[in-house]
N, C-alpha and C. Protein backbone atom coordinates (compact mmCIF):
# COMPACT_ATOMS: atom_id res chain seq x y z
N UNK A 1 61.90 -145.73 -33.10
CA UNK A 1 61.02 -146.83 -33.45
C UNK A 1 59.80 -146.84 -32.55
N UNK A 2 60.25 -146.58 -31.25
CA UNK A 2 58.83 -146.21 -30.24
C UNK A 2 57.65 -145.28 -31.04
N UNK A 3 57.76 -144.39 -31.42
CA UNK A 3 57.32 -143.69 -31.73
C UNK A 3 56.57 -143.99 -33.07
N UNK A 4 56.88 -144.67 -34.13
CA UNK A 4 56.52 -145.59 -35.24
C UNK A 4 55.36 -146.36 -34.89
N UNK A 5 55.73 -147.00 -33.68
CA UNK A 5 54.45 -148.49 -33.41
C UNK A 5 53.84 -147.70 -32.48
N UNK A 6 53.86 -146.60 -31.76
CA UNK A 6 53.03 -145.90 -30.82
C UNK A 6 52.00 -145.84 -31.78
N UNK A 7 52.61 -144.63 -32.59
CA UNK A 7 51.59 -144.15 -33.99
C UNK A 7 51.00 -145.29 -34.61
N UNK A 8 51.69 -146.20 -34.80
CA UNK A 8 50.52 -147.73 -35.70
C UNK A 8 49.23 -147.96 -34.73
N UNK A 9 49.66 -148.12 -33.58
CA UNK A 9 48.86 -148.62 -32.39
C UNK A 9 48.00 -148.12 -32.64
N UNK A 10 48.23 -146.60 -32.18
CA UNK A 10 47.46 -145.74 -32.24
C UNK A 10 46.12 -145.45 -33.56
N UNK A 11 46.54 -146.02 -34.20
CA UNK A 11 45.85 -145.70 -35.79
C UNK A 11 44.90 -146.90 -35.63
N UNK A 12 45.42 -148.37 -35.25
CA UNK A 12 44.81 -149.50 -35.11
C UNK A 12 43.71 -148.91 -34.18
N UNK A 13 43.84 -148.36 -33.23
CA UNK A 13 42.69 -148.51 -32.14
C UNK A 13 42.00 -147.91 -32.25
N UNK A 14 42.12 -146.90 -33.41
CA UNK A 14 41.36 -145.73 -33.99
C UNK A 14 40.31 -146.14 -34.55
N UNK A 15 40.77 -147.01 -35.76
CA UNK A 15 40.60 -148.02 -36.96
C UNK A 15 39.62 -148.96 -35.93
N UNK A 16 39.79 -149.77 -35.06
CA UNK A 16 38.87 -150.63 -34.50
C UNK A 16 38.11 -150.43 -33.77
N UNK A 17 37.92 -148.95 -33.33
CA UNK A 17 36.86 -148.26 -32.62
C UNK A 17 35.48 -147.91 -33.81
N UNK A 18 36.47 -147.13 -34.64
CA UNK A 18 35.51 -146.87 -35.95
C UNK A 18 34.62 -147.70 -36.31
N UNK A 19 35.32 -148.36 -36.47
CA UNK A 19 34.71 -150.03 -37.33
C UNK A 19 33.56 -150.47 -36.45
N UNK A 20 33.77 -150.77 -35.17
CA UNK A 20 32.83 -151.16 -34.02
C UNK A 20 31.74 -150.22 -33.94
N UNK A 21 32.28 -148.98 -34.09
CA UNK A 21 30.79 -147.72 -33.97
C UNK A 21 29.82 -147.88 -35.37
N UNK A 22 31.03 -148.43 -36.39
CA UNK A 22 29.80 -148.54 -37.38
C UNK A 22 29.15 -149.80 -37.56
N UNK A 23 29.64 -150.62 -37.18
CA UNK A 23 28.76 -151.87 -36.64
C UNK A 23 27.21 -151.71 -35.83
N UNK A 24 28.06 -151.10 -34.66
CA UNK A 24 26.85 -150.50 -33.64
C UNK A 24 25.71 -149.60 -34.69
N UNK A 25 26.28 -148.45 -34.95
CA UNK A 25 25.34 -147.73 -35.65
C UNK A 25 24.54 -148.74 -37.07
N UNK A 26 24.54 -149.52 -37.42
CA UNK A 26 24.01 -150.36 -38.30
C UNK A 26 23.27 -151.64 -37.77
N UNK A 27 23.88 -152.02 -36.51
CA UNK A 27 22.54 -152.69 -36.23
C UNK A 27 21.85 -152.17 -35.64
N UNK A 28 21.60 -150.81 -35.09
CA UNK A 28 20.75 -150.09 -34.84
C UNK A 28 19.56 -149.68 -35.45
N UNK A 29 20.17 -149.15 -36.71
CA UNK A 29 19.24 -149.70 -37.80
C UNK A 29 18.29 -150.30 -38.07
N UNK A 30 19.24 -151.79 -38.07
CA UNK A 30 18.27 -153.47 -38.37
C UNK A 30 17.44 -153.45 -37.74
N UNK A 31 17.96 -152.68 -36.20
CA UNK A 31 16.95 -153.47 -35.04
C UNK A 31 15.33 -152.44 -34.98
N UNK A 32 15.85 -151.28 -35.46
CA UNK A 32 14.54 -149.81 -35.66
C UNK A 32 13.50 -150.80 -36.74
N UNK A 33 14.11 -151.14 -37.68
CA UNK A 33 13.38 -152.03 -39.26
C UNK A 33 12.78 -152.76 -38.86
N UNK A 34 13.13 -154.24 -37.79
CA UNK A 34 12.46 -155.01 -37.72
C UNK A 34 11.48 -154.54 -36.73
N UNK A 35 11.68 -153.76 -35.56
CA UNK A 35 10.43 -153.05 -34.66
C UNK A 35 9.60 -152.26 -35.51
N UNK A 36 9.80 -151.82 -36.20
CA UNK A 36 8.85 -151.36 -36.90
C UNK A 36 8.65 -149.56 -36.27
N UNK A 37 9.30 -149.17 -35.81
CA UNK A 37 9.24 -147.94 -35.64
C UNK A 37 10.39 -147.25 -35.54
N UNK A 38 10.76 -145.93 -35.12
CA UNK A 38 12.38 -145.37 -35.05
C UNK A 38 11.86 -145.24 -33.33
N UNK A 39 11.39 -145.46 -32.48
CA UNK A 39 11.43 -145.31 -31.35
C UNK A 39 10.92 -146.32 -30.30
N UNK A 40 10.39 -147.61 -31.12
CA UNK A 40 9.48 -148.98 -30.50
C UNK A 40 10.52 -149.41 -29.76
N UNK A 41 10.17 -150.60 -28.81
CA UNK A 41 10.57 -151.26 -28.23
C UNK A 41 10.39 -152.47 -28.57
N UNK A 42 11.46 -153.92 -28.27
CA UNK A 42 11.31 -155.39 -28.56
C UNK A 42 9.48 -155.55 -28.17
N UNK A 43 9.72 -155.22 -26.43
CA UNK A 43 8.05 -155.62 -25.76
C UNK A 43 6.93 -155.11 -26.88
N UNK A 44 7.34 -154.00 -27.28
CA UNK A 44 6.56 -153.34 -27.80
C UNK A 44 5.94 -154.05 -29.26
N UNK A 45 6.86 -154.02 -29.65
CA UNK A 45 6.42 -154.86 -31.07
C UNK A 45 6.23 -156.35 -31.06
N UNK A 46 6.45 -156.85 -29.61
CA UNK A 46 6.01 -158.26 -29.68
C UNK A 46 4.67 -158.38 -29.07
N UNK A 47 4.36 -157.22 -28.62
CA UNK A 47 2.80 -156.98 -28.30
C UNK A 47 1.83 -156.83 -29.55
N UNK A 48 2.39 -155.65 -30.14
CA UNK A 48 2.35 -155.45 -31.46
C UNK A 48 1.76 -156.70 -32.61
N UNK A 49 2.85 -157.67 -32.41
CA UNK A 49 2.28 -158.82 -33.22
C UNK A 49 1.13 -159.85 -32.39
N UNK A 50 1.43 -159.67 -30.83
CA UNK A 50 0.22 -160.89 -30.45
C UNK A 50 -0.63 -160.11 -30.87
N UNK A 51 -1.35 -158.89 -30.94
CA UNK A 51 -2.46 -157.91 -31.10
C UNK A 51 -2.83 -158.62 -32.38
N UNK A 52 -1.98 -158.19 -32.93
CA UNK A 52 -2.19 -159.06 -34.77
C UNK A 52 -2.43 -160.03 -34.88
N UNK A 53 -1.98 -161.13 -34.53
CA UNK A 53 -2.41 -162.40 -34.33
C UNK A 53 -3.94 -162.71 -34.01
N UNK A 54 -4.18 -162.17 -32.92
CA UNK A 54 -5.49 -162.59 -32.10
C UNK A 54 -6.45 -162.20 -33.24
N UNK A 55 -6.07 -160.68 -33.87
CA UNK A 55 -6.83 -159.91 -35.28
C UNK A 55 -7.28 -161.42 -36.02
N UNK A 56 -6.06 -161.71 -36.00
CA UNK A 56 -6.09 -162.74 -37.67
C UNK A 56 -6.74 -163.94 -37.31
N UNK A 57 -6.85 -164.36 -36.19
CA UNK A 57 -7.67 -165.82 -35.39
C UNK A 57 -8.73 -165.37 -35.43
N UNK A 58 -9.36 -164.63 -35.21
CA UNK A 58 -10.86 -163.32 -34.83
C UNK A 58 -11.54 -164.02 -36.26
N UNK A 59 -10.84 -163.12 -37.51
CA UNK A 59 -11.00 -162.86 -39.15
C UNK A 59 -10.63 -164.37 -39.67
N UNK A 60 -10.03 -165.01 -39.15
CA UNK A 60 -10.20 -166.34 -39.55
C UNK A 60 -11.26 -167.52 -39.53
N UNK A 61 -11.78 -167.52 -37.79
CA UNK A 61 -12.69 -167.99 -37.62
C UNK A 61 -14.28 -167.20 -37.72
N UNK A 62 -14.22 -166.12 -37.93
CA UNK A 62 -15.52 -165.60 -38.55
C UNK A 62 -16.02 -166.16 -40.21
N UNK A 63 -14.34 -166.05 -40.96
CA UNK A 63 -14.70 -166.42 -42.34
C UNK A 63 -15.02 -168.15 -42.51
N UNK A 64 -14.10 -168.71 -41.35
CA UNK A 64 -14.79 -170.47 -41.54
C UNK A 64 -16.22 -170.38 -41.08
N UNK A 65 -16.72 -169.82 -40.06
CA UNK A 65 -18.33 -169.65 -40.12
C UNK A 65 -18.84 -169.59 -41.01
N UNK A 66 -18.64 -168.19 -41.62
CA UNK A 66 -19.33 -167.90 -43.24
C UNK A 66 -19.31 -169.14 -44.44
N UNK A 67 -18.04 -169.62 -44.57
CA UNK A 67 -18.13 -170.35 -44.96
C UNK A 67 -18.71 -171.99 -44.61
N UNK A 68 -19.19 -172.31 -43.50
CA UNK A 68 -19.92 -173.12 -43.71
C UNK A 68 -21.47 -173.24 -44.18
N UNK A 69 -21.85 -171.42 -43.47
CA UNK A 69 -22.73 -171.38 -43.51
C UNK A 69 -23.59 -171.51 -44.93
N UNK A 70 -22.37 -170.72 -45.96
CA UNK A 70 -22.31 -170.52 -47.72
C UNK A 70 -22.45 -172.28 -47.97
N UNK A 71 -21.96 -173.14 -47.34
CA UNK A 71 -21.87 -174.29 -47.90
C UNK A 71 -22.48 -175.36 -47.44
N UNK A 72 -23.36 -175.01 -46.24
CA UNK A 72 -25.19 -175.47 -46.28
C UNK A 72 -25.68 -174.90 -47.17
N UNK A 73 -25.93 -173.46 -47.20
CA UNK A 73 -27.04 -173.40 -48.19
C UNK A 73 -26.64 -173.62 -49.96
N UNK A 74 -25.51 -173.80 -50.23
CA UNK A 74 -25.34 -174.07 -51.66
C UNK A 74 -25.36 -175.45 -51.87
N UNK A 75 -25.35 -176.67 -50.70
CA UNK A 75 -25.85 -177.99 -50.97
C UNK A 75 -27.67 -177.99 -51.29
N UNK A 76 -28.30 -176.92 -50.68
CA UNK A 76 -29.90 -176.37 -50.71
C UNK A 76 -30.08 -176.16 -52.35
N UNK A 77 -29.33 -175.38 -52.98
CA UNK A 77 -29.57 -174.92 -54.36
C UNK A 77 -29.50 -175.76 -55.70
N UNK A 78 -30.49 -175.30 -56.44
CA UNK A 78 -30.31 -176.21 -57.68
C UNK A 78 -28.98 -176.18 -58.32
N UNK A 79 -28.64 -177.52 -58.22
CA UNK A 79 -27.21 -177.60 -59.15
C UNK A 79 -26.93 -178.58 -60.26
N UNK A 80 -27.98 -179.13 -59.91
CA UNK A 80 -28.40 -180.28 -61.69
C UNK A 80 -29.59 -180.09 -62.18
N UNK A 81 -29.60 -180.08 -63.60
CA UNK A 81 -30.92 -179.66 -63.92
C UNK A 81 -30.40 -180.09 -65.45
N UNK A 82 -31.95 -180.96 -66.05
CA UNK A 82 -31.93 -181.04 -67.40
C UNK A 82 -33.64 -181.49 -68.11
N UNK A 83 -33.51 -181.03 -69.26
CA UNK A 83 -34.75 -181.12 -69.86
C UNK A 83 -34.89 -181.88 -70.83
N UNK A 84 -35.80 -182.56 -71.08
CA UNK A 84 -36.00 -183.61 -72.22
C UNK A 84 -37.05 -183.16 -73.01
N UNK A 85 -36.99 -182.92 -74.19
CA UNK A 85 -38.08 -183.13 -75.09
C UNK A 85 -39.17 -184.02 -75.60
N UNK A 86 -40.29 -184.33 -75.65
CA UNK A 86 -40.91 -185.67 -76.54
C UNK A 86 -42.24 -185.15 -76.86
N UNK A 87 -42.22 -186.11 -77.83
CA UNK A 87 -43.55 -186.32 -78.62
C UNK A 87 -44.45 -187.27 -77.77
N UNK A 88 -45.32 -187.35 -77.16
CA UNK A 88 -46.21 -188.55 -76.26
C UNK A 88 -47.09 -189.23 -77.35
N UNK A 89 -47.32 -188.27 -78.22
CA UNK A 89 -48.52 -189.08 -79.31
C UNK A 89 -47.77 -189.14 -80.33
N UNK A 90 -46.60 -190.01 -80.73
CA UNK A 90 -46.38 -190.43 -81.89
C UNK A 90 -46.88 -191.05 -82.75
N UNK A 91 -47.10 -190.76 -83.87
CA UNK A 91 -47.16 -191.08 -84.74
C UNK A 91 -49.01 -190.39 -85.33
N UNK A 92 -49.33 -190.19 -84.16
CA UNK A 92 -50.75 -189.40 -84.00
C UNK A 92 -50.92 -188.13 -84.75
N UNK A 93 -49.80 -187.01 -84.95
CA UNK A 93 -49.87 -185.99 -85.25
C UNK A 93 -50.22 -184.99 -84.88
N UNK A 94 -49.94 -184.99 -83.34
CA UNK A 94 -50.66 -184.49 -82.53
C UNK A 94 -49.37 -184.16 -81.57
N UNK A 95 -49.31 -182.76 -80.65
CA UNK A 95 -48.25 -182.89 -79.84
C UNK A 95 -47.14 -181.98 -80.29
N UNK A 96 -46.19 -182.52 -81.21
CA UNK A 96 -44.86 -182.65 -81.82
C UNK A 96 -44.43 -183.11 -80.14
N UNK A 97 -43.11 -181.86 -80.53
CA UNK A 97 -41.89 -182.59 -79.20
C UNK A 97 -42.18 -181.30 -78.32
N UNK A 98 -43.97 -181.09 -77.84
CA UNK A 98 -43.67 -179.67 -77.21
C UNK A 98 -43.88 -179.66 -76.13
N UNK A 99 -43.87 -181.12 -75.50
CA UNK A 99 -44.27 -181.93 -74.22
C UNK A 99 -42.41 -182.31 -74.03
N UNK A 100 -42.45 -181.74 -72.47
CA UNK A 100 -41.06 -181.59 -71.78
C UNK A 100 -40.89 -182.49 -70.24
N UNK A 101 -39.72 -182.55 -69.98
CA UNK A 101 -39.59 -183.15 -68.49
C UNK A 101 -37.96 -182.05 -67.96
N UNK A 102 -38.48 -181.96 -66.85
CA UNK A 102 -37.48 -180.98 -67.02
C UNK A 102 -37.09 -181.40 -65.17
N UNK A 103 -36.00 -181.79 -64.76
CA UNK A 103 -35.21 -182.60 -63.13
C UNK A 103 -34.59 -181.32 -63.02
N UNK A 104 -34.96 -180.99 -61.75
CA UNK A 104 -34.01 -179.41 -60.72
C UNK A 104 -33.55 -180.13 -59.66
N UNK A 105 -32.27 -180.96 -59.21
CA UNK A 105 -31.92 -181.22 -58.24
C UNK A 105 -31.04 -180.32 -57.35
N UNK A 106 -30.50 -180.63 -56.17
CA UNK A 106 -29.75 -179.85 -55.91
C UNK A 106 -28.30 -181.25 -55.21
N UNK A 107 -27.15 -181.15 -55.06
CA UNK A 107 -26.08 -181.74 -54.59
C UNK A 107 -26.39 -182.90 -53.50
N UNK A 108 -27.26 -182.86 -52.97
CA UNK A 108 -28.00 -184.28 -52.46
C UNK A 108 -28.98 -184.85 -52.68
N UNK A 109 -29.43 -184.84 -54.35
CA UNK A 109 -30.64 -185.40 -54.63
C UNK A 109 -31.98 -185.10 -54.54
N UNK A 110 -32.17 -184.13 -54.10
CA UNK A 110 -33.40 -183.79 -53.58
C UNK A 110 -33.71 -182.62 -54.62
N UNK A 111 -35.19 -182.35 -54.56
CA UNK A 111 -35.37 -181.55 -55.64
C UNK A 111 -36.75 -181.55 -56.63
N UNK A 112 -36.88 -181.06 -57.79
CA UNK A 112 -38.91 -181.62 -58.32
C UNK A 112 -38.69 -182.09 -59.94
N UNK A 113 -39.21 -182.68 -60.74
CA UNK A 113 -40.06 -182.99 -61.55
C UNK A 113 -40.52 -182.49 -62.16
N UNK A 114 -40.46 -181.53 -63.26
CA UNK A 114 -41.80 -180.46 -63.71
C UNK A 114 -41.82 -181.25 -65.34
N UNK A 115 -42.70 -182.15 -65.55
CA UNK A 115 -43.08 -182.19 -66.90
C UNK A 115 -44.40 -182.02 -67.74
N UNK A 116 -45.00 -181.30 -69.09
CA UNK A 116 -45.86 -181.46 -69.33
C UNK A 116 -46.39 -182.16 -70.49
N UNK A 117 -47.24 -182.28 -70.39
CA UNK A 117 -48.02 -183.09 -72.14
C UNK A 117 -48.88 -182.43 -73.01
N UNK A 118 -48.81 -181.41 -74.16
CA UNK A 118 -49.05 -181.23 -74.31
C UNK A 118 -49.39 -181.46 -75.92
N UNK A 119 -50.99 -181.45 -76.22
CA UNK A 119 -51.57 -181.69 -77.43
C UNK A 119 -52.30 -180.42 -77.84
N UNK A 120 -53.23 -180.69 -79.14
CA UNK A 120 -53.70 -179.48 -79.37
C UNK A 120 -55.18 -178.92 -78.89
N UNK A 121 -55.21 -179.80 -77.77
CA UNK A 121 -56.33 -179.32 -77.36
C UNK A 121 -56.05 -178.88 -75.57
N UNK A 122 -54.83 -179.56 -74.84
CA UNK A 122 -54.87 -179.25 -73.78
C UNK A 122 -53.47 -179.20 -73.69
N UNK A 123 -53.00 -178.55 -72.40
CA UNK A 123 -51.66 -178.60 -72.09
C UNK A 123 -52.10 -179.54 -70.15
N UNK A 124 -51.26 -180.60 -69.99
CA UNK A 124 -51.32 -181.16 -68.78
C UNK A 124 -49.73 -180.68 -67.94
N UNK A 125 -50.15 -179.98 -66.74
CA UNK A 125 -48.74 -179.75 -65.93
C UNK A 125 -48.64 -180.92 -64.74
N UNK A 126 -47.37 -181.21 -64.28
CA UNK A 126 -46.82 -181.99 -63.67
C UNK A 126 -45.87 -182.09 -62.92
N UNK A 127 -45.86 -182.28 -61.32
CA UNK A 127 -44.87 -182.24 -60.42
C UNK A 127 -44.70 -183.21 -59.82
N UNK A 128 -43.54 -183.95 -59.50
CA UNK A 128 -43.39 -184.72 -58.73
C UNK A 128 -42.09 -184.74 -57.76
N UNK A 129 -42.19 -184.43 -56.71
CA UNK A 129 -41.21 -184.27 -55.97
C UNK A 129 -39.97 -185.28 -55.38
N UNK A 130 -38.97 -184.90 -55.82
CA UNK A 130 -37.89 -185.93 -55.79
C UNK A 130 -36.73 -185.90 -54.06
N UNK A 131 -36.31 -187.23 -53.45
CA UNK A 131 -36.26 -186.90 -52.12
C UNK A 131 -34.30 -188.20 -52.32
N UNK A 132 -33.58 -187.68 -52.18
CA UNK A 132 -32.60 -188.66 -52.75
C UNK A 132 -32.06 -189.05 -53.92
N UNK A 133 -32.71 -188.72 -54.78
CA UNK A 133 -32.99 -189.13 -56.36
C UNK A 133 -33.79 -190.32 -56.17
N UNK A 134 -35.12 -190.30 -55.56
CA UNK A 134 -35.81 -190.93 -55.80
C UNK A 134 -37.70 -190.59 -55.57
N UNK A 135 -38.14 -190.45 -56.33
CA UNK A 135 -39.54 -190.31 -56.45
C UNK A 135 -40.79 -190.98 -55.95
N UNK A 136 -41.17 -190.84 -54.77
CA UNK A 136 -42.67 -191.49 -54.37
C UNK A 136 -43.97 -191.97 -55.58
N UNK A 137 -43.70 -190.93 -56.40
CA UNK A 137 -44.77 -191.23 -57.51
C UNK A 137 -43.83 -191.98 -58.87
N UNK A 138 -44.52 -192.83 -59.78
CA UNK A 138 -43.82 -193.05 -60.78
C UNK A 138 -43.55 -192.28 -61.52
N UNK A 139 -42.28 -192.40 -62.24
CA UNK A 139 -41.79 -191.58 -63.41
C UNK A 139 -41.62 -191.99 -64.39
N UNK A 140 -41.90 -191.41 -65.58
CA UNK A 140 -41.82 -191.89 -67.04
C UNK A 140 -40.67 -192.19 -67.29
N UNK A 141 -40.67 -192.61 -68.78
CA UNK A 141 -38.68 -192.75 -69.24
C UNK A 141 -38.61 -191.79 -69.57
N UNK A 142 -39.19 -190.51 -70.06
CA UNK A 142 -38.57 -189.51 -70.22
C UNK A 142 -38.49 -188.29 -68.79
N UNK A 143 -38.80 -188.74 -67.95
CA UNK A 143 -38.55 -187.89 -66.13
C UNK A 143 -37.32 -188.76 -65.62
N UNK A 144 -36.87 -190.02 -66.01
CA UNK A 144 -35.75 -190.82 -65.79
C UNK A 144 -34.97 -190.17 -66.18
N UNK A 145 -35.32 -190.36 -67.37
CA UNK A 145 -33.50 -189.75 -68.32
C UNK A 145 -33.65 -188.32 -68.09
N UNK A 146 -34.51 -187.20 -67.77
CA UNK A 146 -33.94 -186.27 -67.24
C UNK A 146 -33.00 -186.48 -65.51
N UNK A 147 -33.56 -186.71 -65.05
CA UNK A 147 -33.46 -187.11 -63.76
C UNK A 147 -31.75 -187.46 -63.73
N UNK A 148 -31.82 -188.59 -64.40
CA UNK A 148 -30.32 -189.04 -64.71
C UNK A 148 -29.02 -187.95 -65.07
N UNK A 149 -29.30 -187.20 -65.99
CA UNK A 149 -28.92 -186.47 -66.79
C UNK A 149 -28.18 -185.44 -66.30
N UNK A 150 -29.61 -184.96 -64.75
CA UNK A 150 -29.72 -183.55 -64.21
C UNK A 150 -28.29 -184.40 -63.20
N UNK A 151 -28.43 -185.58 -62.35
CA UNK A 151 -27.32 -185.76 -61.77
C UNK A 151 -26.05 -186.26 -61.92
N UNK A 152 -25.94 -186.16 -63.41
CA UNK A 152 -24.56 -186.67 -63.93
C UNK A 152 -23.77 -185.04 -64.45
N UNK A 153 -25.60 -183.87 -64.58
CA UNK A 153 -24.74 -182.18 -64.66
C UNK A 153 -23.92 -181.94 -63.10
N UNK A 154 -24.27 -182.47 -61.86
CA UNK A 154 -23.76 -182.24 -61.25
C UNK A 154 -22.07 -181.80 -60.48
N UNK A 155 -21.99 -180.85 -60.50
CA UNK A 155 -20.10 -181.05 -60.24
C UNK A 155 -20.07 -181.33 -58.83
């Protein structure tokens, strides 16, 4: 019977050595995968990532620059704009609707006026420069209702 449980023993310790080496040999493995190399070190790859990091803070705060900078000047740009048609000499026969008002604002109001009057003998051009959505010079009802118009195109 000695000889029976020697041999079991024996097989067990065999059996639980095995088992343990392939444990070992498998998180060996894991641990190569997550370093990121077959020969890195923990230090190594935790250097590895501050390097990366600092990369990505660098490329982060360069692109919030850019982007503010993109988003001064696109409050600068025309972003409402509309044109009105009219007749000024109704009923005259004179004109039609080829006399326009036409509001270029940009996202804070600011911006020009371009309307003209035109009959068949002259064409009159017209600017008036707009500071807020509001005009130093008077504006017609038809430079209003563009005006209006251009800041309700606004997104």
């Amino acid at each position: 019977m000695n000889l029976n449980l020697e041999t079991f023993l024996m097989i067990c310790g065999v059996s639980v050595i095995l088992l343990l080496l392939f444990w070992i040999i498998r998180l060996e493995i894991i641990i190569k995968k997550l370093l990121g190399s077959k020969n890195g070190s923990l230090d190594e790859a935790i250097k590895n990532l501050r390097d990366n990091t600092e990369i990505l803070k660098k490329h982060a705060q360069n692109t919030t620059d850019k982007l503010e900078i993109v988003d001064k000047k696109l409050k600068k740009t025309i972003s409402g704009n509309e044109t009105i048609r009219f007749n000024p000499f109704k009923g005259t026969g004179s004109g039609s609707n080829q006399s326009f008002a036409t509001a270029l604002i940009n996202s804070e109001g600011d911006g020009v006026i371009i309307s003209t009057i035109y009959s068949r003998d002259h064409v009159s051009i017209f600017s008036k420069p707009i500071k807020k959505m509001v005009s130093e010079y008077e504006l017609t009802e038809e430079e209003k209702s563009a005006l209006q118009k251009a800041k309700e195109s606004i997104i």
